[in-house]
Protein backbone atom coordinates (compact mmCIF):
# COMPACT_ATOMS: atom_id res chain seq x y z
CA UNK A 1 0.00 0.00 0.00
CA UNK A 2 1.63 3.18 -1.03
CA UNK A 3 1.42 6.40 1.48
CA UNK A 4 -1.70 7.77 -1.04
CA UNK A 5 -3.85 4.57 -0.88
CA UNK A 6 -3.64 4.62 2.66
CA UNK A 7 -4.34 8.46 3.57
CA UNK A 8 -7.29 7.91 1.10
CA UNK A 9 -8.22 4.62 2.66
CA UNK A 10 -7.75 5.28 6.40
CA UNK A 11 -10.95 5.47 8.44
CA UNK A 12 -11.60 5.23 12.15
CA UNK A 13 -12.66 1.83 13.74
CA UNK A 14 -14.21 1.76 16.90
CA UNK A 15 -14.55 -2.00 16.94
CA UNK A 16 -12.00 -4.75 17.46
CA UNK A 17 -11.43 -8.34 17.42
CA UNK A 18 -9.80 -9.85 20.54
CA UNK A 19 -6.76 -10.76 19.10
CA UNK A 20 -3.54 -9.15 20.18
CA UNK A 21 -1.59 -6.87 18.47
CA UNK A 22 2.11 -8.48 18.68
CA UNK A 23 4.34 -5.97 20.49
CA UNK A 24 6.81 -5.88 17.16
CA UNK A 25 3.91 -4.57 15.33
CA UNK A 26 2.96 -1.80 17.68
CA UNK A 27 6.96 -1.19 17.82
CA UNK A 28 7.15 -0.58 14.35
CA UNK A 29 3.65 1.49 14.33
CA UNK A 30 5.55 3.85 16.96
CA UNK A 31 8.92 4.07 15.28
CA UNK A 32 6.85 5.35 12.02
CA UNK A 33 5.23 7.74 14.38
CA UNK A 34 8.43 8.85 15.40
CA UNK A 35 9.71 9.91 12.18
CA UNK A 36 7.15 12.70 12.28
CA UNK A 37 8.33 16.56 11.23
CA UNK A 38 9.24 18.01 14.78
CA UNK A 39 9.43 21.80 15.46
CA UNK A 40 13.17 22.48 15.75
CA UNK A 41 13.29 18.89 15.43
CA UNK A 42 12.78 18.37 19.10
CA UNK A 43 10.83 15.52 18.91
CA UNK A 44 8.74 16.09 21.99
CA UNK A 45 6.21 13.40 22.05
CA UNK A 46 6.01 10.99 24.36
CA UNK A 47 3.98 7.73 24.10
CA UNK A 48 2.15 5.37 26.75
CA UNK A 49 1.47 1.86 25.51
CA UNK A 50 -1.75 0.21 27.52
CA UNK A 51 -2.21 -3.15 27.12
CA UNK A 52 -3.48 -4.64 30.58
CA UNK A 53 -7.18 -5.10 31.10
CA UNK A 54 -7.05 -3.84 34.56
CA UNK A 55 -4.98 -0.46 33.47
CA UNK A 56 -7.46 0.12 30.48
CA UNK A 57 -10.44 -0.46 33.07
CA UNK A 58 -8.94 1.80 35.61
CA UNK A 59 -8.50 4.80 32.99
CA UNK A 60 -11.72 4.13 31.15
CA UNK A 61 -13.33 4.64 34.80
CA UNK A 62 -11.66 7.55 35.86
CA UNK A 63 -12.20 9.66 32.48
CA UNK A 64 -16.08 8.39 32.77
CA UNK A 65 -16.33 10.33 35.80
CA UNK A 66 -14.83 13.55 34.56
CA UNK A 67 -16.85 12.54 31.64
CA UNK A 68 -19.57 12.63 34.27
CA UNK A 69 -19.05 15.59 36.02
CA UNK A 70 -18.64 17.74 33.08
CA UNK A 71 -21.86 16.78 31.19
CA UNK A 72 -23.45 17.24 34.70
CA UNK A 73 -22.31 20.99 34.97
CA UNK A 74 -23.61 21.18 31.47
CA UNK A 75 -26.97 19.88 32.57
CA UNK A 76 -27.48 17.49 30.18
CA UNK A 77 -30.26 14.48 30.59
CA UNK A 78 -28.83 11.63 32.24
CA UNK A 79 -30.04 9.28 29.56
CA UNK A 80 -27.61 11.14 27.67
CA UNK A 81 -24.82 11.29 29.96
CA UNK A 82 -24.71 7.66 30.56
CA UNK A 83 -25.23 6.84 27.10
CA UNK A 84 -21.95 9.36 26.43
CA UNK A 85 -20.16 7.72 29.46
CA UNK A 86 -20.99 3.64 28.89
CA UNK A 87 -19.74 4.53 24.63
CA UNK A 88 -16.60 6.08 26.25
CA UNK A 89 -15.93 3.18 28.79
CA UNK A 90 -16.60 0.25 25.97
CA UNK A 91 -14.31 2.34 23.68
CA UNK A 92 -11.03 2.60 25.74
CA UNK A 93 -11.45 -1.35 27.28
CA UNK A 94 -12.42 -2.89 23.79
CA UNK A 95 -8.99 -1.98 22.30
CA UNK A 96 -6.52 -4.87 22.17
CA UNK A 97 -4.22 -1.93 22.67
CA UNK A 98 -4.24 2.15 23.55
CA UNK A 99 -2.09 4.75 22.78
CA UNK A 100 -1.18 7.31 24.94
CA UNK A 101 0.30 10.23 22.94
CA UNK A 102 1.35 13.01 25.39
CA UNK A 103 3.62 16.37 24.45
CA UNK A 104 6.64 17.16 26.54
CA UNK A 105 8.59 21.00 26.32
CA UNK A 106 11.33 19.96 28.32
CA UNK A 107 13.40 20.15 25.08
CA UNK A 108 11.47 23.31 23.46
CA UNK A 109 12.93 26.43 24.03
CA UNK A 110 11.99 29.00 26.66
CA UNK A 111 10.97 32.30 26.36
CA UNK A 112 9.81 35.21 28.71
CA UNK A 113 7.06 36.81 27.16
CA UNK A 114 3.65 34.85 26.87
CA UNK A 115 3.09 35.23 22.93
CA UNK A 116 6.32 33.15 22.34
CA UNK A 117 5.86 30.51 24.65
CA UNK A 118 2.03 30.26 23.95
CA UNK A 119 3.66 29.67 20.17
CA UNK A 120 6.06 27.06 21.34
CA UNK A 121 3.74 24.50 23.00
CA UNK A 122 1.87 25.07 19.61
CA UNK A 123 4.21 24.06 17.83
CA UNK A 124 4.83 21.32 20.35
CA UNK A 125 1.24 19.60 19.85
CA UNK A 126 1.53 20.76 16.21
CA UNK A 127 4.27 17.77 16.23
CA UNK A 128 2.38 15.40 18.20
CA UNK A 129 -0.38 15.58 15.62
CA UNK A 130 1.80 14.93 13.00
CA UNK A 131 3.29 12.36 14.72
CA UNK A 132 -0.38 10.59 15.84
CA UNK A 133 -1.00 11.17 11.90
CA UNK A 134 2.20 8.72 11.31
CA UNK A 135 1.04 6.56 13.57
CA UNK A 136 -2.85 6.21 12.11
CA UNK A 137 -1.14 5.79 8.47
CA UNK A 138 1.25 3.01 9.45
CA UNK A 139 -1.70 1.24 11.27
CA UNK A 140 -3.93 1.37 8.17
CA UNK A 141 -0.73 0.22 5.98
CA UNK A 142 0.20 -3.00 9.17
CA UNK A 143 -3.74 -4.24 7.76
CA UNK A 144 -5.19 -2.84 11.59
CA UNK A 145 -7.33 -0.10 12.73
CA UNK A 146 -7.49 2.81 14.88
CA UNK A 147 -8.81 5.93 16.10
CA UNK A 148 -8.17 9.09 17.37
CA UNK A 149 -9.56 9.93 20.76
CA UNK A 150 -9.45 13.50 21.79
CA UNK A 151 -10.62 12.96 25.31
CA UNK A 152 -7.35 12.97 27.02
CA UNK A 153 -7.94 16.51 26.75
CA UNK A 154 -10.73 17.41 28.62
CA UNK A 155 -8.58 15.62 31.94
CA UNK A 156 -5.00 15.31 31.64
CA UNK A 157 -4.62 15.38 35.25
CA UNK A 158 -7.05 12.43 35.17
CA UNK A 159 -4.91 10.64 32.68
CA UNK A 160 -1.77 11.58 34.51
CA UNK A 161 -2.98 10.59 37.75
CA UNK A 162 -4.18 6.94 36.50
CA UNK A 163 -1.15 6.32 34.52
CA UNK A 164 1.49 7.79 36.82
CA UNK A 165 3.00 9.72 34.08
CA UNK A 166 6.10 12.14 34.50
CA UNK A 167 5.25 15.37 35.49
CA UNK A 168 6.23 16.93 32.22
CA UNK A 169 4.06 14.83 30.03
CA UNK A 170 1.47 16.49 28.53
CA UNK A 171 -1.74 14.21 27.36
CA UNK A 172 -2.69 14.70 23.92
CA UNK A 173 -4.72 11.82 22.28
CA UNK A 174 -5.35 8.65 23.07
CA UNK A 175 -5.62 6.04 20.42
CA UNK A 176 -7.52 3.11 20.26
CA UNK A 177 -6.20 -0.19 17.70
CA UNK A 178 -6.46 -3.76 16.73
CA UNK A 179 -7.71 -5.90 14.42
CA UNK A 180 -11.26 -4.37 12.83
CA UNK A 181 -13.76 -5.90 14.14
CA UNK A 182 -16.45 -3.75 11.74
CA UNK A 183 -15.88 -2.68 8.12
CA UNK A 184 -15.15 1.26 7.90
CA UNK A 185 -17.72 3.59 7.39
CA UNK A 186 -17.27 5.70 4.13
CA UNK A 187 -17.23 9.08 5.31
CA UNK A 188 -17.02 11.42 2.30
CA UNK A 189 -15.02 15.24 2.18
CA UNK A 190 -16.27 18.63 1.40
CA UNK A 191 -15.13 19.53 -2.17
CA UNK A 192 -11.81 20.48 -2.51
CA UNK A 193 -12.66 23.82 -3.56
CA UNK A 194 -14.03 24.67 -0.50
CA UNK A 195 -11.24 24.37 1.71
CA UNK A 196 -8.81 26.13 -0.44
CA UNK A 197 -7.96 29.67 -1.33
CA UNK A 198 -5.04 30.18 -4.33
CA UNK A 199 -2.97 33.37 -4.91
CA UNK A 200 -1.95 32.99 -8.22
């Protein structure tokens, strides 16, 4: 599969067979994600590999009740909320594997003002993202399927706490994969011209 056939065939999959992903596989998933663009060519992310049951349980709980909490202080209906927070929990413990993809700026630089530095984690979880974007590509490619979770961000100290991360890790995206357990759903783009302006 060439890098075109898989950006164009790449979909999210939410659904996974049992079987485990050999740890050579997700090895070789992670060193493509490493070979990401990097600002400065830092390379600050950092990745969390969850394969135990009981870790993917104990985080899947813990972000449910922040999950919780927050659609609580929103005051939406309970039917919804647990709806919202039994999809989320059935999500993160029905992956063979997760992906923890965190952002570190202990090798960015440092500035004084707040403009620069505000542009310097950017371009810090600019990198992750490409790096995740690696990562999703080299999983379609290895035959397996993923997707890209976004909920890390609503409780990183959640995430941190579970996982007893180092302080300076940063939770980005967490990313669910294994072996589809569902075909993908054909989700179409908005036209081309759309999205893009030209300056001739």
């Amino acid at each position: 599969m060439n890098v075109t056939e898989a950006i164009r065939s790449r979909r999210s999959i939410r659904r996974y067979l049992p079987e485990q992903v050999p740890d050579e596989v997700v090895m070789r998933l992670l060193e493509a994600a490493c070979w990401a663009p990097s600002a400065h060519n830092r390379q600050p992310w950092r990745f969390a590999v969850i394969t135990a049951a009981v870790v993917k349980e104990q985080l899947a709980r813990a972000m449910g009740a922040r999950l919780r909490a927050d659609l609580e202080r929103d005051d939406a209906p309970s039917q919804a909320i647990e709806r919202d927070v039994s999809r989320s929990f059935a999500r993160i413990t029905g992956a063979p594997v997760l992906v923890l993809a965190c952002l570190t700026l202990s090798d960015m630089d440092t500035y004084a003002d707040a403009k620069r530095a505000r542009a310097e984690w950017v371009m810090a979880a600019q990198s992750v993202a490409m790096a995740v974007q690696n990562l999703l590509l080299a999983t379609q490619a290895e035959g397996l399927g993923a997707c890209w979770m976004c909920a890390p961000l609503f409780c990183p100290e959640t995430v941190r706490a579970v996982l007893d991360l180092p302080e300076d890790w940063e939770p980005q995206a967490l990313i669910t994969l294994g072996y589809p357990a569902e075909p993908p759903k054909d989700k179409g783009r908005e036209p081309l011209t759309s999205r893009v302006i030209f300056y001739r």
